[in-house]
N, C-alpha and C. Protein backbone atom coordinates (compact mmCIF):
# COMPACT_ATOMS: atom_id res chain seq x y z
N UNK A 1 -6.14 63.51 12.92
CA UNK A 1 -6.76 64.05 14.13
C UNK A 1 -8.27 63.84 14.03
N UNK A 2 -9.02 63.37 15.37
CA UNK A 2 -10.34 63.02 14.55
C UNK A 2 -10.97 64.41 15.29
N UNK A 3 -12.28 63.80 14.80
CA UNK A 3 -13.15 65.56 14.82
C UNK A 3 -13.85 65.68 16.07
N UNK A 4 -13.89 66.41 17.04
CA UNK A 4 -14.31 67.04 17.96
C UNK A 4 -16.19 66.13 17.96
N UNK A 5 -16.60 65.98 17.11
CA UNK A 5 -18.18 65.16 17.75
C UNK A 5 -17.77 63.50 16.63
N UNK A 6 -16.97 63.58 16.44
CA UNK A 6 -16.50 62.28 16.75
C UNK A 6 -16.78 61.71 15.10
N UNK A 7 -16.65 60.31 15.11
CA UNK A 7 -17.55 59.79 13.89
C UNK A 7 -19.08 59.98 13.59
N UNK A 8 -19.70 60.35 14.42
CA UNK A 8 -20.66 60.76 14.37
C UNK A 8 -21.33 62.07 13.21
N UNK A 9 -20.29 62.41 13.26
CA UNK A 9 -20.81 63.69 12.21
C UNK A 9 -20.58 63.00 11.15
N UNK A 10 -19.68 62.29 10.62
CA UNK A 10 -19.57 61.83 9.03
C UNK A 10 -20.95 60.60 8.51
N UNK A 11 -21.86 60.33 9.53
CA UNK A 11 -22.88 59.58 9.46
C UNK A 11 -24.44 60.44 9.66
N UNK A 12 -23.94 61.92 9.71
CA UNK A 12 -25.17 62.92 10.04
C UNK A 12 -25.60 62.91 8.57
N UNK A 13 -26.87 62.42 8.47
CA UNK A 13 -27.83 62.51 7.51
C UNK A 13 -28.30 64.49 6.88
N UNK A 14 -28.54 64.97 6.07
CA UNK A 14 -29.11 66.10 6.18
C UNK A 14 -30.36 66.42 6.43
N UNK A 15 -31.15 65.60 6.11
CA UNK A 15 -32.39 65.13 6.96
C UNK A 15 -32.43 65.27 8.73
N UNK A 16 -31.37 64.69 9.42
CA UNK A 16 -31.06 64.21 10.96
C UNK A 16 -30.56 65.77 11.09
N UNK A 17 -29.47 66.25 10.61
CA UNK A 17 -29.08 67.89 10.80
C UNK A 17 -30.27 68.66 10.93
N UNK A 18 -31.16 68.61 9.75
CA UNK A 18 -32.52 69.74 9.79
C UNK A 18 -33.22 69.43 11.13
N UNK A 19 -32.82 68.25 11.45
CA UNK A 19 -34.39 67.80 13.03
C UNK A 19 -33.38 68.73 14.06
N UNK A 20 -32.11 68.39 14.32
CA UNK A 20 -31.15 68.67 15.02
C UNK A 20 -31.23 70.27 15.49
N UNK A 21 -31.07 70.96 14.08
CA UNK A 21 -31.43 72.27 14.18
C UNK A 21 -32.33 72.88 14.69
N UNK A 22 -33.64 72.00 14.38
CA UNK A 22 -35.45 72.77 14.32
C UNK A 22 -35.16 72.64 16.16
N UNK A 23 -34.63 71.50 16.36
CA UNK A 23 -34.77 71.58 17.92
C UNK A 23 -34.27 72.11 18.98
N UNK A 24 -32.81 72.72 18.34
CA UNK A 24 -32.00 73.96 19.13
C UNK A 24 -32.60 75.34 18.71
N UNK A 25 -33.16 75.36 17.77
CA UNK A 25 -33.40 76.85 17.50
C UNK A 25 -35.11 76.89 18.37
N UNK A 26 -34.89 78.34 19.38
CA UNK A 26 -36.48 79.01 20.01
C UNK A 26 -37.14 79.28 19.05
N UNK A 27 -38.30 78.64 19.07
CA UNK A 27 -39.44 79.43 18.57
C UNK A 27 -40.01 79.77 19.59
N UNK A 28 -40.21 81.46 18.33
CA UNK A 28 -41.08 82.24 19.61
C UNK A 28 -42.75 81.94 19.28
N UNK A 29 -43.26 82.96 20.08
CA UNK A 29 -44.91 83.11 19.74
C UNK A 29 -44.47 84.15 18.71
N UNK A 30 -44.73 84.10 17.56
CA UNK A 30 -44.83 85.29 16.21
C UNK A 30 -45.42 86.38 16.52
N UNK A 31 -46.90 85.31 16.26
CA UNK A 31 -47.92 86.84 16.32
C UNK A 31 -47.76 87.45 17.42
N UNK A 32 -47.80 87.17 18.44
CA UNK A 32 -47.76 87.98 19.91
C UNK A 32 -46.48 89.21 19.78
N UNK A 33 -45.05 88.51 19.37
CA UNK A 33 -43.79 89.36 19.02
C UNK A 33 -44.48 90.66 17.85
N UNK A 34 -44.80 89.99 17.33
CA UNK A 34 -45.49 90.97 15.97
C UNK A 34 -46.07 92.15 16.70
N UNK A 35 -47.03 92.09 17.48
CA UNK A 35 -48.43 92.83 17.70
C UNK A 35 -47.68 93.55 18.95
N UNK A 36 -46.30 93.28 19.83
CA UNK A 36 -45.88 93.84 21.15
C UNK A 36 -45.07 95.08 19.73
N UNK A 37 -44.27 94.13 19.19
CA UNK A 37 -43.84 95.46 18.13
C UNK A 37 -44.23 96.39 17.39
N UNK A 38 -45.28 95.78 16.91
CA UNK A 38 -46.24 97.14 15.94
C UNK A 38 -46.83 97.89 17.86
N UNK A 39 -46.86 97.54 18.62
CA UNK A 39 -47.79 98.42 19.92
C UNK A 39 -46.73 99.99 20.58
N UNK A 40 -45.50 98.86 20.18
CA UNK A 40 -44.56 99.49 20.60
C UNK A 40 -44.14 100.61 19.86
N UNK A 41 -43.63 100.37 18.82
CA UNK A 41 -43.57 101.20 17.90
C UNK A 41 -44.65 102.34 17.14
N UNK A 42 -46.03 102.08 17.72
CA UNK A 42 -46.86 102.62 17.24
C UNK A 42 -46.92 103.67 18.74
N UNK A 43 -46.66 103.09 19.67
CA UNK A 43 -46.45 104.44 21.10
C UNK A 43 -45.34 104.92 20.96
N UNK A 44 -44.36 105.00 20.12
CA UNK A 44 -43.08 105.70 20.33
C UNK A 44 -43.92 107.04 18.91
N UNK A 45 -44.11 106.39 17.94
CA UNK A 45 -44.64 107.24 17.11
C UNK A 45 -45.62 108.28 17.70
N UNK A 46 -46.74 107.82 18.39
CA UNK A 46 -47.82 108.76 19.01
C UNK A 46 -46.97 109.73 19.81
N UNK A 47 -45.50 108.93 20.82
CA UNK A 47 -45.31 110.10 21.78
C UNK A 47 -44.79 110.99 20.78
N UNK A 48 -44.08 110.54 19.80
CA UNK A 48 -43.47 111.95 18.77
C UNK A 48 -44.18 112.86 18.40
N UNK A 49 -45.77 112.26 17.94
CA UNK A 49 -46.36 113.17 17.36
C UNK A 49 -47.35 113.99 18.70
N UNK A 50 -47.13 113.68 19.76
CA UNK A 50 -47.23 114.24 21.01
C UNK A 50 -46.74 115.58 21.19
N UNK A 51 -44.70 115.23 21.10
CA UNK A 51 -44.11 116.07 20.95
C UNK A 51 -44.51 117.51 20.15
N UNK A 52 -44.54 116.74 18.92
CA UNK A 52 -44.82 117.71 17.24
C UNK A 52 -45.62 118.89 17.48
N UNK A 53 -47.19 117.87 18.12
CA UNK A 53 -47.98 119.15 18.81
C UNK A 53 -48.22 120.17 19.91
N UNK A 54 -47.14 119.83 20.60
CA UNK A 54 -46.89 120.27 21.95
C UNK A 54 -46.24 121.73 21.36
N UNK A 55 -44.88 121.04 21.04
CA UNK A 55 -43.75 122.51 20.26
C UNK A 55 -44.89 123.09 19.59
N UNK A 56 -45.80 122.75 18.49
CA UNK A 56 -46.34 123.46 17.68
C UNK A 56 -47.43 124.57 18.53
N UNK A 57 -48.15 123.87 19.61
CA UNK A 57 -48.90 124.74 20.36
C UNK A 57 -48.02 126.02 21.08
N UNK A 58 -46.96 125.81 21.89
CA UNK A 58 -45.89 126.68 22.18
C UNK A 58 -45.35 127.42 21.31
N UNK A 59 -45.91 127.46 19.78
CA UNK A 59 -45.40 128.53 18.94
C UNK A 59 -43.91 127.65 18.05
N UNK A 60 -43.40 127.33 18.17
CA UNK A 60 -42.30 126.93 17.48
C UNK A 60 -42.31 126.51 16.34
N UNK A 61 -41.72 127.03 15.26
CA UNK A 61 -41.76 126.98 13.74
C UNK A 61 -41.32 125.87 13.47
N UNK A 62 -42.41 124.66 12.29
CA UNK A 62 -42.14 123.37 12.14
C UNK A 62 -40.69 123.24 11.68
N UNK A 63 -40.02 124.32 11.15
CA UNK A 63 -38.50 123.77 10.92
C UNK A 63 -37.75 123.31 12.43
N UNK A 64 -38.00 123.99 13.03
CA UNK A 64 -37.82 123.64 14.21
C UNK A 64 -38.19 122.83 15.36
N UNK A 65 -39.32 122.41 15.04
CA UNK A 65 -39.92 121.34 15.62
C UNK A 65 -39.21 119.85 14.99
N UNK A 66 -39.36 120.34 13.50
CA UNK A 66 -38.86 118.55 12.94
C UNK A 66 -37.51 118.28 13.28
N UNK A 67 -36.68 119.23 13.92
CA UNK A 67 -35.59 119.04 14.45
C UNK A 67 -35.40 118.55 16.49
N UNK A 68 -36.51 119.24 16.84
CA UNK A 68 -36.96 119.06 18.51
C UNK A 68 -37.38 117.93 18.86
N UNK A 69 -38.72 117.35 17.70
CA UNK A 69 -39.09 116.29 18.01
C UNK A 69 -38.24 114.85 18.21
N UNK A 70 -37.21 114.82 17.15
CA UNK A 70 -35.86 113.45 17.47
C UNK A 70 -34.93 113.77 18.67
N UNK A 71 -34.56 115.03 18.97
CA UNK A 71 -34.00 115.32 20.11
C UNK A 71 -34.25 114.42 21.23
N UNK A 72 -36.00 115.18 21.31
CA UNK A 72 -36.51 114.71 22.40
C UNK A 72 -36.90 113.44 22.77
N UNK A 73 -37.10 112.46 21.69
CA UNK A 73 -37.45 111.10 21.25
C UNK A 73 -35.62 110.31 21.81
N UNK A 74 -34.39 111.00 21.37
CA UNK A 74 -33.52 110.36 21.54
C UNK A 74 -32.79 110.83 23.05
N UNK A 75 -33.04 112.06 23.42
CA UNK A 75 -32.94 112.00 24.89
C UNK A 75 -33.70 111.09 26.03
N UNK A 76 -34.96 111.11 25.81
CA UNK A 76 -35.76 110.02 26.27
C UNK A 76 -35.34 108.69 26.45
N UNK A 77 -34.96 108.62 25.15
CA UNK A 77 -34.58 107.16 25.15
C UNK A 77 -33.23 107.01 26.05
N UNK A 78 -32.75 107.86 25.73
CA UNK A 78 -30.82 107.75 25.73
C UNK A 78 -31.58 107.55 28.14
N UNK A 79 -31.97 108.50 28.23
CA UNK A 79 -32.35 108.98 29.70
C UNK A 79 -32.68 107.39 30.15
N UNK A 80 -33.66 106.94 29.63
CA UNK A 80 -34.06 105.14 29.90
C UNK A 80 -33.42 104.39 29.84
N UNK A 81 -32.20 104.29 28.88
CA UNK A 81 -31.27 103.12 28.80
C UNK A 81 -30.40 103.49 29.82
N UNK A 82 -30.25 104.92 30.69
CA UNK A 82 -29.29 104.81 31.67
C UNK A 82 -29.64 104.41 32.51
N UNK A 83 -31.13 104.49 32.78
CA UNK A 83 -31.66 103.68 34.41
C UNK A 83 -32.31 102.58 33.89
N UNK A 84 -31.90 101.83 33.08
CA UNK A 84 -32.15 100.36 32.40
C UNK A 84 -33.45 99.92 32.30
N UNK A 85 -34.42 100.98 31.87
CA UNK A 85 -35.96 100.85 31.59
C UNK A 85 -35.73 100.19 30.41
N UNK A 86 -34.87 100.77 29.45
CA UNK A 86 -35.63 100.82 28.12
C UNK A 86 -34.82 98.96 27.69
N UNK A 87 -34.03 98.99 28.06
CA UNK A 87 -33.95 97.21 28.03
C UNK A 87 -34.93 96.30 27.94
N UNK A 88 -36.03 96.85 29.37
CA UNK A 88 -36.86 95.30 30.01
C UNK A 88 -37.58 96.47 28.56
N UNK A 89 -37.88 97.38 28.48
CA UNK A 89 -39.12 97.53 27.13
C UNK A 89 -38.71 97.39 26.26
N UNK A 90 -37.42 97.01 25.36
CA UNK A 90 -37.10 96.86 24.30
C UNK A 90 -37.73 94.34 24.13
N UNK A 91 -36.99 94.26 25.61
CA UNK A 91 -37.16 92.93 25.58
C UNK A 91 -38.85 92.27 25.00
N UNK A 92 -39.32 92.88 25.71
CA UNK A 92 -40.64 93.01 25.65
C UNK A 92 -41.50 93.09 23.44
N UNK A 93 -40.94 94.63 23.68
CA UNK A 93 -41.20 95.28 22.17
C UNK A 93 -40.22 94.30 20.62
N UNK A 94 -39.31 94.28 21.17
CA UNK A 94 -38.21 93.38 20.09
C UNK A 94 -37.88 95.08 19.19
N UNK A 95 -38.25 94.31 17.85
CA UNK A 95 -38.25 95.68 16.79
C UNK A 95 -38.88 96.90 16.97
N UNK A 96 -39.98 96.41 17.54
CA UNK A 96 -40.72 98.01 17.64
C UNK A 96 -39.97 99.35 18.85
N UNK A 97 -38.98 98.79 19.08
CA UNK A 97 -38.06 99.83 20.08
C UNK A 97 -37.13 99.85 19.16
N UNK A 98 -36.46 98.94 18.58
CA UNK A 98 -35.11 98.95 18.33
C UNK A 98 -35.25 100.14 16.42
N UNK A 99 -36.26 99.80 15.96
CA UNK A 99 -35.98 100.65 14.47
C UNK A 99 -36.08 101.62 14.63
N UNK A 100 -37.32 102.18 15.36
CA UNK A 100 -37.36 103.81 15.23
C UNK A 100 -35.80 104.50 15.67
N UNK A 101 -35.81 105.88 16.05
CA UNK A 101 -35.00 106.68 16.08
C UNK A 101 -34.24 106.39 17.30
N UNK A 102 -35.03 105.84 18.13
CA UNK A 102 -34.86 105.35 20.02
C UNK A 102 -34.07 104.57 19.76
N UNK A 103 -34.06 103.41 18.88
CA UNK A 103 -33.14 102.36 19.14
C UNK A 103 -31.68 102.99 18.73
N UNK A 104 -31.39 103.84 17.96
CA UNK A 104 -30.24 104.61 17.53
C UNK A 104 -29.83 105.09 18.83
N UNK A 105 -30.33 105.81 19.61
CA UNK A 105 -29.73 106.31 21.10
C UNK A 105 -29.37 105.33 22.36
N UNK A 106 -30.28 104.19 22.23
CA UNK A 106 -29.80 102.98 22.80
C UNK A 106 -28.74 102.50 22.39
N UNK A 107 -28.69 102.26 21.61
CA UNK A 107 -27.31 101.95 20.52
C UNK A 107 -25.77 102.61 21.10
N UNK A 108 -25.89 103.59 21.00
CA UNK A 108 -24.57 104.13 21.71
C UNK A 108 -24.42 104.71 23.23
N UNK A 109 -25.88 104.38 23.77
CA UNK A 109 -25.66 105.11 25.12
C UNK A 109 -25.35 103.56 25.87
N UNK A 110 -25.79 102.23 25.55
CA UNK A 110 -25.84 101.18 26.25
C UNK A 110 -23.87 100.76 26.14
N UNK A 111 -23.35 100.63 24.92
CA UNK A 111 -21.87 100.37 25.25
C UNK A 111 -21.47 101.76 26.31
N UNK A 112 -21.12 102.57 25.59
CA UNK A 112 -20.96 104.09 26.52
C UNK A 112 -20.99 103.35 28.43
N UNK A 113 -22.00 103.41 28.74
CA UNK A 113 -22.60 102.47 30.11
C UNK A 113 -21.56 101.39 30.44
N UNK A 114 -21.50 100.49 29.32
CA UNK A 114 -20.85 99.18 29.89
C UNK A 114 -19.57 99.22 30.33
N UNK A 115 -18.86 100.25 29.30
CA UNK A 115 -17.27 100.34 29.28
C UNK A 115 -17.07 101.39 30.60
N UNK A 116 -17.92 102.18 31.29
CA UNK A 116 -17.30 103.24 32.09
C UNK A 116 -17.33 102.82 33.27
N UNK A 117 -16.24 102.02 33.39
CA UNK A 117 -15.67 101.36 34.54
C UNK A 117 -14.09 101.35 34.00
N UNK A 118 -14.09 101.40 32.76
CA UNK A 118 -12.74 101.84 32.06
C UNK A 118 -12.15 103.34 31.69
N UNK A 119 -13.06 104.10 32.73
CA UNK A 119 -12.59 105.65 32.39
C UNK A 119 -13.59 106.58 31.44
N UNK A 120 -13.92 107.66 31.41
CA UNK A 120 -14.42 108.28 30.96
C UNK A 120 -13.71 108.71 29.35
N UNK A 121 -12.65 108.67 29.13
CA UNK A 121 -11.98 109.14 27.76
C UNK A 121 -11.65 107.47 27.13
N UNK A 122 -10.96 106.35 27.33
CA UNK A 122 -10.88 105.23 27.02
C UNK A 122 -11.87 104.20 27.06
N UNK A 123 -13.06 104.47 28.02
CA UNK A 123 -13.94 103.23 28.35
C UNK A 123 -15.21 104.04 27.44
N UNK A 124 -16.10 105.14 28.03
CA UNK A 124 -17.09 105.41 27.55
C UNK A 124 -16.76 106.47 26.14
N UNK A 125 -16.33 107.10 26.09
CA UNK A 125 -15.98 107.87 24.83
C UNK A 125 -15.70 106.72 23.95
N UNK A 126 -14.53 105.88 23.95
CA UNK A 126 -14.16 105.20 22.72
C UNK A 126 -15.39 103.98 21.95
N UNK A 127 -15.95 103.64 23.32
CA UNK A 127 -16.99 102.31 23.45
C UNK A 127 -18.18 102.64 22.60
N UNK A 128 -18.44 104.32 22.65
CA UNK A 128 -20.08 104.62 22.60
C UNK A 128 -20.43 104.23 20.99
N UNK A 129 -19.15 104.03 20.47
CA UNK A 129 -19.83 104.17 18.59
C UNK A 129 -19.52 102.77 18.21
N UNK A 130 -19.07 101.47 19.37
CA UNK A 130 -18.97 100.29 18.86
C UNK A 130 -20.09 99.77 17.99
N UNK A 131 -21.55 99.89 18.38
CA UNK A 131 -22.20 99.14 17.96
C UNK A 131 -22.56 100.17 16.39
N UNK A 132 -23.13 101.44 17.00
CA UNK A 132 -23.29 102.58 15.79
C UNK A 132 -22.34 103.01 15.12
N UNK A 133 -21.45 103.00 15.26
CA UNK A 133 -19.92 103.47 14.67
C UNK A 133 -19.95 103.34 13.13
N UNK A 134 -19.95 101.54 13.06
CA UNK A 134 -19.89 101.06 11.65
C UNK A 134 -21.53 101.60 10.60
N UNK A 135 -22.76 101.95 11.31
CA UNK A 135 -23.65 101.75 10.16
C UNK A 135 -23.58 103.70 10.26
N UNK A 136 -23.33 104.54 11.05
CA UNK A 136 -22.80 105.79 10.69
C UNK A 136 -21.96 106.43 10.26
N UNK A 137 -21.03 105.53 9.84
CA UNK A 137 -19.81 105.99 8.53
C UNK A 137 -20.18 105.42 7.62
N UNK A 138 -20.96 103.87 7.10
CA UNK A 138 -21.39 104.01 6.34
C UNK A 138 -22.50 105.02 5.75
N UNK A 139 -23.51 105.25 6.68
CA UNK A 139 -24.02 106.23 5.98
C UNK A 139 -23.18 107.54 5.62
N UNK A 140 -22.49 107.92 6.00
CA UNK A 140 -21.84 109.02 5.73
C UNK A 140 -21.15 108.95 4.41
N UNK A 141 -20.79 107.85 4.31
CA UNK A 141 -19.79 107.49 2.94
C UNK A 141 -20.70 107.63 2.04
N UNK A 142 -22.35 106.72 2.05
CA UNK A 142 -23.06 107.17 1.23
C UNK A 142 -23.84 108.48 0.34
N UNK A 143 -23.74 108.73 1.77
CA UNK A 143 -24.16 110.71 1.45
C UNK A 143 -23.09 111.54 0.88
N UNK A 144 -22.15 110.67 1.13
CA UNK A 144 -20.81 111.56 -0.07
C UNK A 144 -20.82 111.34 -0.99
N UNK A 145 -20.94 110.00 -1.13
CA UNK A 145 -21.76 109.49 -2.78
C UNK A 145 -22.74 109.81 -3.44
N UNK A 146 -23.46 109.91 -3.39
CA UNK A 146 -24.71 110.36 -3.23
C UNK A 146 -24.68 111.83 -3.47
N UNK A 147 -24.02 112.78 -3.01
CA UNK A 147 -24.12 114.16 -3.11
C UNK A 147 -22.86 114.45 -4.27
N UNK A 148 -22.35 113.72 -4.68
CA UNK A 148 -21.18 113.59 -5.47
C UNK A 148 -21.83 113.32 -6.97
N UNK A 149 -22.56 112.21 -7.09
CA UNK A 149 -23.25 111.58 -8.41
C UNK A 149 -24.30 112.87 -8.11
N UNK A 150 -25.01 113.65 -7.48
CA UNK A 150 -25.98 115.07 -7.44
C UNK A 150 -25.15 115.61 -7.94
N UNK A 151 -24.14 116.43 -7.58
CA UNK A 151 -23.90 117.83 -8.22
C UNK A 151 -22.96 117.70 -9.62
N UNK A 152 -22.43 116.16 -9.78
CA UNK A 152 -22.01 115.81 -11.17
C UNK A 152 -23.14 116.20 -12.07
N UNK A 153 -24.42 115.55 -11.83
CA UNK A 153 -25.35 115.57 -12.91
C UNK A 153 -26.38 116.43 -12.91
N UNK A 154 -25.81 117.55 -11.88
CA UNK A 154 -26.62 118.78 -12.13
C UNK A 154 -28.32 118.26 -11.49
N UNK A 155 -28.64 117.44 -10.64
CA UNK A 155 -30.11 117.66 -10.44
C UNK A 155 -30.64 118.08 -9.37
């Protein structure tokens, strides 16, 4: 059976592959991606610490604040990805949306969204942990580990 790009591939140089590649793959502008992400990420941080001082002026005890402030950081977010802000600003930002805490609420509120046209118990309930699903049981598995090798060795 011959191969789908023909004889052609058994005469592809690895040299001719590397040009082949460099020329399908986008390059972006770096620095520009760089500097929208550190901007981005450096205003998601300020609004937190926005937050921090806000609760703190209103009296609220920092145990309680360091718990208010992600709330409010992931309602925000979660609130934007439903009226599809936080998309065109993630497009924009790249990483600097997606690492902090925001990109975690995007994460499961954007499948959640896609599937609920399939029902509220089968489409958005089952959908919401596709993308987060897998790296939040891993963490969980780890913290069992983790708290397991702790109270073995007493520290």
């Amino acid at each position: 059976m011959q191969n789908i790009l023909g004889d052609k591939m058994h005469k592809l140089s690895n040299q001719d592959y590397a040009k082949m590649v460099d020329a399908a793959t986008p390059h972006g502008k770096n620095f520009i991606n760089y500097f929208y992400a550190f901007l981005f990420g450096g205003i998601i941080c300020a609004v937190g610490q926005g937050f921090f001082d806000l609760y703190a002026f209103l009296g609220l005890e920092e145990k309680v604040i360091k718990m208010a402030v992600p709330v409010t950081l992931v309602f925000i977010s979660a609130v934007l990805t439903y009226f599809r802000v936080y998309h065109k600003i993630a497009k924009l930002a790249g990483a600097g949306t997606l690492v902090p805490i925001t990109g975690f609420a995007n994460a499961i509120v954007s499948p959640a969204m896609e599937y609920k046209t399939e029902g509220f118990i089968l489409g958005s309930c089952v959908k919401m942990f596709d993308i987060a699903g897998p790296v939040l049981t891993f963490a969980t598995i780890c913290g069992f580990i983790y708290g397991i090798f702790v109270y073995i060795l007493g520290i």
